[in-house]
Protein backbone atom coordinates (compact mmCIF):
# COMPACT_ATOMS: atom_id res chain seq x y z
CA UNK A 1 17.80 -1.29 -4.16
CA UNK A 2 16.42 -3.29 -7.14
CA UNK A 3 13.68 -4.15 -8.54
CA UNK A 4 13.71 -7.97 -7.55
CA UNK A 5 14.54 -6.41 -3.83
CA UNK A 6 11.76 -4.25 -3.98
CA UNK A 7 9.27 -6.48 -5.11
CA UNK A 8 10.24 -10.30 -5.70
CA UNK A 9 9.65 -12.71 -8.41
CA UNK A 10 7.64 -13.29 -10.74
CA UNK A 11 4.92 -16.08 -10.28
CA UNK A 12 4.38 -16.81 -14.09
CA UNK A 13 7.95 -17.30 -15.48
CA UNK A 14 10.34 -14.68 -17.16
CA UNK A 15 9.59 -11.87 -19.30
CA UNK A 16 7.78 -12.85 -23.11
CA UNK A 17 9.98 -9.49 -24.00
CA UNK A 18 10.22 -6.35 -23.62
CA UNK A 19 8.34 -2.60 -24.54
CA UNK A 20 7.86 1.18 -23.45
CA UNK A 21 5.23 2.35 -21.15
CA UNK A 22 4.46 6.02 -21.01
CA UNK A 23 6.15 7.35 -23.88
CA UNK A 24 3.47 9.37 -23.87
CA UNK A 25 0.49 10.15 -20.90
CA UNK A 26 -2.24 8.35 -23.26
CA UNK A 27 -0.23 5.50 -23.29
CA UNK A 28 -1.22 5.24 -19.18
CA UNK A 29 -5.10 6.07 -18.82
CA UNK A 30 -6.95 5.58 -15.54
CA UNK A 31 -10.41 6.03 -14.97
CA UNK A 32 -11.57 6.07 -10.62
CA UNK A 33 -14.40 3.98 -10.40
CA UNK A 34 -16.72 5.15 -7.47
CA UNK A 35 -19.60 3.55 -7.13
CA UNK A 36 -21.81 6.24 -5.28
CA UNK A 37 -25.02 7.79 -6.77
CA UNK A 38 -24.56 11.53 -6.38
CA UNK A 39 -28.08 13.52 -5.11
CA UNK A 40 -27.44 16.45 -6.87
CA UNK A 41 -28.39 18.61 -3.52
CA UNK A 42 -25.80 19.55 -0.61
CA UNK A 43 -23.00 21.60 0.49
CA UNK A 44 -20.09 19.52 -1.06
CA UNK A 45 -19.93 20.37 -4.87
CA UNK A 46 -17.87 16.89 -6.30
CA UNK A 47 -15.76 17.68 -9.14
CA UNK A 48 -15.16 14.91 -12.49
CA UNK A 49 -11.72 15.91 -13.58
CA UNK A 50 -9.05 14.95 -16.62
CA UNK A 51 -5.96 15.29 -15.58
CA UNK A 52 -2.45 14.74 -17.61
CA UNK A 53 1.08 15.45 -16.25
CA UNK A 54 -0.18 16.19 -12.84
CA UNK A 55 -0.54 14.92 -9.96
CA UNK A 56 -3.53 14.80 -7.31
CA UNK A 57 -2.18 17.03 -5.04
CA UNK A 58 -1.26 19.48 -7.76
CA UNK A 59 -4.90 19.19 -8.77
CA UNK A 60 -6.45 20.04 -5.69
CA UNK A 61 -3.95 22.85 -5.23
CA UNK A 62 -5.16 24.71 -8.62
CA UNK A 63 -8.67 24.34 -8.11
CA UNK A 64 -8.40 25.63 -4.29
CA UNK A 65 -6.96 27.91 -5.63
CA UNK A 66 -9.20 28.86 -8.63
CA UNK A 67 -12.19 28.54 -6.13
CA UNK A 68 -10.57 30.73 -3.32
CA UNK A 69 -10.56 28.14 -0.85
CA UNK A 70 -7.90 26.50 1.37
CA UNK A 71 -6.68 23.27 0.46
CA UNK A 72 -8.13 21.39 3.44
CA UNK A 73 -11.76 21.88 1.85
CA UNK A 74 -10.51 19.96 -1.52
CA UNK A 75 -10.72 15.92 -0.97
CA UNK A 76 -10.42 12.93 -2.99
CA UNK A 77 -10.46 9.33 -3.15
CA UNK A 78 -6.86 8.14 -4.30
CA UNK A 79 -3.45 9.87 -5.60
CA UNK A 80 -3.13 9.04 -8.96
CA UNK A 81 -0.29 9.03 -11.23
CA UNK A 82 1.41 12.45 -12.53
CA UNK A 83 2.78 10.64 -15.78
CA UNK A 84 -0.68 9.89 -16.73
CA UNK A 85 -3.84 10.53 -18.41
CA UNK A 86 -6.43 10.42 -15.56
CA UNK A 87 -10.02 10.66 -14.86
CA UNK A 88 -10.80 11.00 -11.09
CA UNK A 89 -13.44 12.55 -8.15
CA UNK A 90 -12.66 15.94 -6.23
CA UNK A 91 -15.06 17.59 -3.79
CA UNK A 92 -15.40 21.06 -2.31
CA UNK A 93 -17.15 21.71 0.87
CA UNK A 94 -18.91 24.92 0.62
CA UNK A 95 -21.37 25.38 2.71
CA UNK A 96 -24.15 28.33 1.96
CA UNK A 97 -22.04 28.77 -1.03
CA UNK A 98 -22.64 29.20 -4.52
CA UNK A 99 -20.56 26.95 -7.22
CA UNK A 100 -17.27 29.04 -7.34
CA UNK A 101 -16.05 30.05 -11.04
CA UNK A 102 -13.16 27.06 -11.47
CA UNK A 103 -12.35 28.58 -15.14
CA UNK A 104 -8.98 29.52 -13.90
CA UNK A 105 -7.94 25.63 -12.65
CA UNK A 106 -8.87 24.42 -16.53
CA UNK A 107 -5.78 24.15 -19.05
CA UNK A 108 -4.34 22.07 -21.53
CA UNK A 109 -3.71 19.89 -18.38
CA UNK A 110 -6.49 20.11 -16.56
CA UNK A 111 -10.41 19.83 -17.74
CA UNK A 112 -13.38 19.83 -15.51
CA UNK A 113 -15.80 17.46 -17.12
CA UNK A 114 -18.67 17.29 -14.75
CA UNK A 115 -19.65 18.93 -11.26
CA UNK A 116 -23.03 18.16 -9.34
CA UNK A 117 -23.46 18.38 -5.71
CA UNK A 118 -23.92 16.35 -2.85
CA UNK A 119 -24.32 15.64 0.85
CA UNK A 120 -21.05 14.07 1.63
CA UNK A 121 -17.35 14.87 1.26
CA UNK A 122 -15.57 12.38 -0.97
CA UNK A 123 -13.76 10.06 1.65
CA UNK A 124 -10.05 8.88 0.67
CA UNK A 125 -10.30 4.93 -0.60
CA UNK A 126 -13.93 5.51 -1.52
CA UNK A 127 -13.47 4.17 -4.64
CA UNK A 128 -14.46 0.56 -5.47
CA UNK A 129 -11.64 0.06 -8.45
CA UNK A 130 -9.86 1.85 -11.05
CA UNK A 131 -9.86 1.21 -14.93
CA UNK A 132 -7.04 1.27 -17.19
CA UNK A 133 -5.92 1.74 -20.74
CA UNK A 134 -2.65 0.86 -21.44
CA UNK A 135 -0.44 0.93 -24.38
CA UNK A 136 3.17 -1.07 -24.48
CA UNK A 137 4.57 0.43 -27.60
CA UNK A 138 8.29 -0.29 -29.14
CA UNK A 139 7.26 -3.83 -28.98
CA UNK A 140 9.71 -6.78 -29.21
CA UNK A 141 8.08 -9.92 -27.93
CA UNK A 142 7.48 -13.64 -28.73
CA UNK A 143 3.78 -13.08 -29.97
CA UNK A 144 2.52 -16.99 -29.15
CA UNK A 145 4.41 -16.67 -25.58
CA UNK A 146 2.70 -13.43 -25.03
CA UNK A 147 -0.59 -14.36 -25.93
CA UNK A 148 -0.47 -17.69 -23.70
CA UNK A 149 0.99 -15.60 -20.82
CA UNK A 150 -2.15 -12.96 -21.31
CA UNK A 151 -4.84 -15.88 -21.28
CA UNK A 152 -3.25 -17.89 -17.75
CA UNK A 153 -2.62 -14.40 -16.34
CA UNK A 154 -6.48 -13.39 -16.78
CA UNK A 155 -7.26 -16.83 -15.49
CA UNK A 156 -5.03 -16.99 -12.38
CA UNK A 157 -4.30 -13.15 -11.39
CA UNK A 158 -0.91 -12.35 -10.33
CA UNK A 159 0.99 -11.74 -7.11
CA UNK A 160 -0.41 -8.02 -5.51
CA UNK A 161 2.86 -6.47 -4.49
CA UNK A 162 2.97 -2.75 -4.24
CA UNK A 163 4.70 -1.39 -7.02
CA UNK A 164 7.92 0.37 -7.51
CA UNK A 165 6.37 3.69 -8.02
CA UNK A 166 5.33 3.22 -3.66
CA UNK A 167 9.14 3.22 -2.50
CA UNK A 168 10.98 6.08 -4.62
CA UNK A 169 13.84 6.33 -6.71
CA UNK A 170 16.30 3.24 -6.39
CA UNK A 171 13.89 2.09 -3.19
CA UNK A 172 15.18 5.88 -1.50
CA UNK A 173 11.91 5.43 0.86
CA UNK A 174 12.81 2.80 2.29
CA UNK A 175 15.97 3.34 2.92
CA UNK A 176 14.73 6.48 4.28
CA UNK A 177 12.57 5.36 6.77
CA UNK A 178 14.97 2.60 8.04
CA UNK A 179 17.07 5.81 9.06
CA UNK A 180 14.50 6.56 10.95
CA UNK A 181 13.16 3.67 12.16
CA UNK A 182 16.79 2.45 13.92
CA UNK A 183 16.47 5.92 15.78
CA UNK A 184 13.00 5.29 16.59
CA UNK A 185 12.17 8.51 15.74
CA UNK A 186 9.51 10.08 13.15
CA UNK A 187 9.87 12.87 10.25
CA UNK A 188 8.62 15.62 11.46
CA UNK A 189 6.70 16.59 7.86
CA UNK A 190 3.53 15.23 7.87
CA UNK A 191 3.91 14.33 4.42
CA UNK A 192 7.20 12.96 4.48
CA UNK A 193 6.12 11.08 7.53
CA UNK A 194 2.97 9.59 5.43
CA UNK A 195 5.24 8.58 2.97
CA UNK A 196 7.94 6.51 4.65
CA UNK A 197 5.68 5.02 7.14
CA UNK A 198 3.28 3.83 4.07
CA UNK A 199 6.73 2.95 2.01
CA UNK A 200 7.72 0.50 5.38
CA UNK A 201 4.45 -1.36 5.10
CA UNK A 202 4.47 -1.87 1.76
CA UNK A 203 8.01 -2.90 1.67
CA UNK A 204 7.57 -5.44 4.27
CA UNK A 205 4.04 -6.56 2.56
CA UNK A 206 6.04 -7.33 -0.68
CA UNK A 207 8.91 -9.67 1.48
CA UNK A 208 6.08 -11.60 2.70
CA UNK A 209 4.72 -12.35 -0.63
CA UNK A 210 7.80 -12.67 -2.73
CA UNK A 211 8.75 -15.87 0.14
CA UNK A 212 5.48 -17.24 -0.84
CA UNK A 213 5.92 -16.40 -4.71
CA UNK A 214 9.22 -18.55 -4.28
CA UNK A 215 7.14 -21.43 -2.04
CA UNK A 216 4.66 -21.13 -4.73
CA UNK A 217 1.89 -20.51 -2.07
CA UNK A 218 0.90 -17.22 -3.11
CA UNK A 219 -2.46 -18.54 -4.70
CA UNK A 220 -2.83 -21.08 -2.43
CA UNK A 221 -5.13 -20.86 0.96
CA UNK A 222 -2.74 -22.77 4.01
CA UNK A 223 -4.15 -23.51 7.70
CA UNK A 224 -3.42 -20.66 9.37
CA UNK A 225 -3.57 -18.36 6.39
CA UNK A 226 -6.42 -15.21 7.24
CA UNK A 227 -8.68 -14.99 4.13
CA UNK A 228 -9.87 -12.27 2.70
CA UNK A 229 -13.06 -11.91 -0.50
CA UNK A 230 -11.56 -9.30 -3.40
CA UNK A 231 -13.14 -5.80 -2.00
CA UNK A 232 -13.45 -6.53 1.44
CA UNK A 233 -11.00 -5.20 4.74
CA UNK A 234 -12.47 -8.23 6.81
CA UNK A 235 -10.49 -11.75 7.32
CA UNK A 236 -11.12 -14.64 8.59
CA UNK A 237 -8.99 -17.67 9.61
CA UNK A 238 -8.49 -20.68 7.49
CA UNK A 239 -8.84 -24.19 8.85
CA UNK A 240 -9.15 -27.14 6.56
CA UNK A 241 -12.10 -26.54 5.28
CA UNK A 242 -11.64 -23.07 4.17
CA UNK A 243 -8.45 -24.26 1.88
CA UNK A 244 -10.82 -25.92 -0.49
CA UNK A 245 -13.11 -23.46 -0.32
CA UNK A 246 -14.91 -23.15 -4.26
CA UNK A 247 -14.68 -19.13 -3.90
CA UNK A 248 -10.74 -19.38 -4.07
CA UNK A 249 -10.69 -20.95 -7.57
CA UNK A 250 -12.88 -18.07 -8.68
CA UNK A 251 -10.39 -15.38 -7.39
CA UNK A 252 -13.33 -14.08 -5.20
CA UNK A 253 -11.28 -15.26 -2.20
CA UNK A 254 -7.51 -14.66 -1.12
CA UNK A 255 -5.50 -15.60 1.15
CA UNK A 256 -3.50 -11.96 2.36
CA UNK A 257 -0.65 -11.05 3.61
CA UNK A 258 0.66 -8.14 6.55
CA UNK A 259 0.43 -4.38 6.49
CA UNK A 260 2.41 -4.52 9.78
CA UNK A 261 1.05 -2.07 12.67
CA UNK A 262 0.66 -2.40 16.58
CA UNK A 263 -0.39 -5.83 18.03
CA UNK A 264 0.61 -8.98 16.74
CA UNK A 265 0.19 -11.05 13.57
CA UNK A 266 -3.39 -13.35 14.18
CA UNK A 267 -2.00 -15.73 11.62
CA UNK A 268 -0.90 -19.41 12.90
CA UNK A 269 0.94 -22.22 12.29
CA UNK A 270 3.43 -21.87 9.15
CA UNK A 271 2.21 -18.74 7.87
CA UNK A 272 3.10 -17.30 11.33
CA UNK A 273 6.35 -18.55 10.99
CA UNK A 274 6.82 -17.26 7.68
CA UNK A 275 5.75 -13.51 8.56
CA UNK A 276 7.26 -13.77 12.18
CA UNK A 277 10.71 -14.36 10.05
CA UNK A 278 10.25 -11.44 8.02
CA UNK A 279 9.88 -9.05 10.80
CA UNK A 280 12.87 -10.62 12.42
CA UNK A 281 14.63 -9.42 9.56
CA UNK A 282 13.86 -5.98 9.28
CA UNK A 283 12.99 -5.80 13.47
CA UNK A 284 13.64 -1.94 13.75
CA UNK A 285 10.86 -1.41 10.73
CA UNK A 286 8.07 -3.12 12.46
CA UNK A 287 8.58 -1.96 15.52
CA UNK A 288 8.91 1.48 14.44
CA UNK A 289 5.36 1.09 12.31
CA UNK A 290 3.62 0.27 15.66
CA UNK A 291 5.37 3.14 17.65
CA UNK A 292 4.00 5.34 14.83
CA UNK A 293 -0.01 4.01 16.14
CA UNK A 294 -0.42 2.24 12.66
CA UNK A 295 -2.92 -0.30 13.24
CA UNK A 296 -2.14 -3.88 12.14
CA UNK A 297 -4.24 -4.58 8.67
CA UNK A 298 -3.98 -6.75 6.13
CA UNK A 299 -4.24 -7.20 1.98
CA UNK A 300 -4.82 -9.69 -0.34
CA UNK A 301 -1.54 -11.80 -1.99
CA UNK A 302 -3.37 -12.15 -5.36
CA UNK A 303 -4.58 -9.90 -7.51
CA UNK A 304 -7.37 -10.76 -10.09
CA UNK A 305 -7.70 -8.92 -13.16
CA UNK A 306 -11.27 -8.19 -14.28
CA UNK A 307 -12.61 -7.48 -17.57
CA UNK A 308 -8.70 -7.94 -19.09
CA UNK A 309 -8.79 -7.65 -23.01
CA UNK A 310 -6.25 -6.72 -25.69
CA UNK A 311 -5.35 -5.81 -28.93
CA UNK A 312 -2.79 -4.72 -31.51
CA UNK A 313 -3.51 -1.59 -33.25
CA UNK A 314 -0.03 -1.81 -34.83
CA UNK A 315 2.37 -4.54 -34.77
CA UNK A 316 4.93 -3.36 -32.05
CA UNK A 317 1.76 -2.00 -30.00
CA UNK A 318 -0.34 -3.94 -27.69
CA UNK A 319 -3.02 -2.46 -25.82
CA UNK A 320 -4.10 -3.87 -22.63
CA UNK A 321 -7.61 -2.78 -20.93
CA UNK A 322 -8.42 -3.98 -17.04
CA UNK A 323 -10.07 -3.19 -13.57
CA UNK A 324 -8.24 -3.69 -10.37
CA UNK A 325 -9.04 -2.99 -7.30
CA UNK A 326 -8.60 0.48 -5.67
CA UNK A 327 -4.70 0.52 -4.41
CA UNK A 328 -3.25 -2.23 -6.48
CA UNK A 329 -0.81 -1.43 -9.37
CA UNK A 330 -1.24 -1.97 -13.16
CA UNK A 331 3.02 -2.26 -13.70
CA UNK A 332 2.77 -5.65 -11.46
CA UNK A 333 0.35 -6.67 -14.15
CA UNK A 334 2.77 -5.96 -17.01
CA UNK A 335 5.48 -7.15 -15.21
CA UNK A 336 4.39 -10.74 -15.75
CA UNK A 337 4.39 -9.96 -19.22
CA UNK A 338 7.26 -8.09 -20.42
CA UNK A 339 10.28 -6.16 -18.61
CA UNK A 340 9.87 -2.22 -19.37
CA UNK A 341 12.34 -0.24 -20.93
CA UNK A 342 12.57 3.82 -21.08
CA UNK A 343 11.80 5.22 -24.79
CA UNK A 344 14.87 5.01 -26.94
CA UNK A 345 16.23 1.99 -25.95
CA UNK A 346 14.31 -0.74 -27.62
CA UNK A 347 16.96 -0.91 -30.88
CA UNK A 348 19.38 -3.14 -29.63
CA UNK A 349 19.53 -6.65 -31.17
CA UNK A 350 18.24 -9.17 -28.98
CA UNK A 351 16.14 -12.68 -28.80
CA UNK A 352 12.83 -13.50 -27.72
């Protein structure tokens, strides 16, 4: 499967060029914001780790082990990237325990920069956002284009699919789990099962929003449409009213779109239609989501960019610096701005 399968169109025109991202794990730097004052008393020690060229899960795995303690006992907000310089949350439970020596988790790869207790586990999705650093190096762009593209992106967000990263290798999750799904039957792995399950939703998420890309109603609140503000999981219907509602022009409201589970779709009217149409599509994956006991949820179609600024520290380098919200994807932000290439293949000829 392709990209433009996978995710859809773009909602701000072609590509201003092209560049590399992650030639190099500084090039990709993420920093979990959590917005949760820490008491510095309790039986959960929470953990403040760099990470580069790892994964989460690989991270919890050294310091269980370097602590002595099963993996269960290690938690964490979000799964962050492994190509990636990354600054996230762990805790430990350890009741009636002292701090455990975690000398042998730290590397070149990994660095504990901060531990203080608490009186809570660190819940997944407790994080509010995360910040990032990129770099698009190797360049080769129409400079006025970009910088237009930049400004109207900041201004009007851009669509929220789930990025390629969430289905696999040439889309290989999905096309995993619709081998499962026209069995009706689940992986047994728990992890495997997490995955495909999680790459179904998102894959059907992204149809429904690449159709309204197209229909150019991705920004745009309809009757029938359930609303949703930025960092909240509640929605509410829209009805006339709500369409001109002041706190859509702000991005603080969204219309959203289906993470598809058991029960049916609340939307109405045309936006019904729309998502009803999807499913019909791809009937075995929905069907197979709510046989699983995922719960129907739902997720904003637009994603707004805070705090977006950038730079050129040299001229076939532009740095980009943003917040999103926790579980959206930074390449659907460059992805309205330039197509990405791997490292070495930037020298061919070409026109912007």
């Amino acid at each position: 499967m392709n990209e433009l399968q996978l995710l859809g169109p773009r909602a701000h025109g072609e590509a201003c060029g092209r560049a590399v991202l992650k030639a190099t794990a500084e090039d990709f730097q993420v920093d979990e914001v959590l917005d949760i004052p820490l008491t510095g008393q309790g039986e959960h020690l929470w953990l403040w780790v760099e990470k580069r060229g790892l994964n989460t899960e690989e991270a919890a795995r050294r310091i269980a082990r370097a602590a002595g303690l099963p993996l269960k006992v290690v938690s964490y907000a979000g799964l962050k990237d492994r190509q990636a310089l990354t600054r996230q949350w762990f805790s430990l439970h350890l009741p009636g325990k002292a701090d455990p020596d975690l000398a042998a988790a730290q590397s070149d790869d990994l660095t504990i920069l901060r531990s203080q207790r608490h009186n809570r586990k660190l819940q997944r999705g407790a994080h509010v956002a995360n910040g990032f650093t990129l770099r698009l190096t190797a360049l080769e762009a129409d400079r006025d284009a970009l910088e237009q593209r930049l400004q109207r992106v900041a201004k009007q967000g851009v669509p929220n699919y789930f990025g390629l990263q969430r289905f696999g290798f040439d889309g290989g999750n999905v096309e995993q789990a619709r081998d499962f799904a026209s069995r009706q039957e689940l992986p047994v792995q728990r992890n495997l099962r997490s995955r495909l399950l999680s790459s179904a939703r998102s894959y059907l998420f992204n149809r429904v929003l690449a159709k309204r890309v197209a229909a150019g109603t991705w920004n745009q609140a309809q009757v029938g449409d359930l609303l949703a503000f930025t960092a909240s999981r509640s929605f509410f219907m829209a009805g006339e009213a709500e369409c001109v509602d002041s706190r859509l022009a702000i991005l603080d409201l969204h219309p959203t779109g289906p993470l598809w589970g058991e029960g049916t779709s609340p939307t109405a009217g045309s936006v019904q239609s729309l998502e009803q149409g999807i499913a019909e599509t791809e009937q075995n994956l929905p069907n197979w989501l709510a046989k699983a006991g995922m719960a129907h949820e739902r997720r904003i179609l637009r994603l707004p960019i805070q705090s977006l600024t950038w730079h050129y520290p040299e001229p076939d380098i532009l740095q980009l610096a943003f917040v999103l919200p926790a579980g959206c994807f930074a390449t659907v932000v460059v992805r309205e701005l330039v197509d990405l290439v791997p490292a070495g293949q930037t020298d061919t000829p070409c026109e912007f």
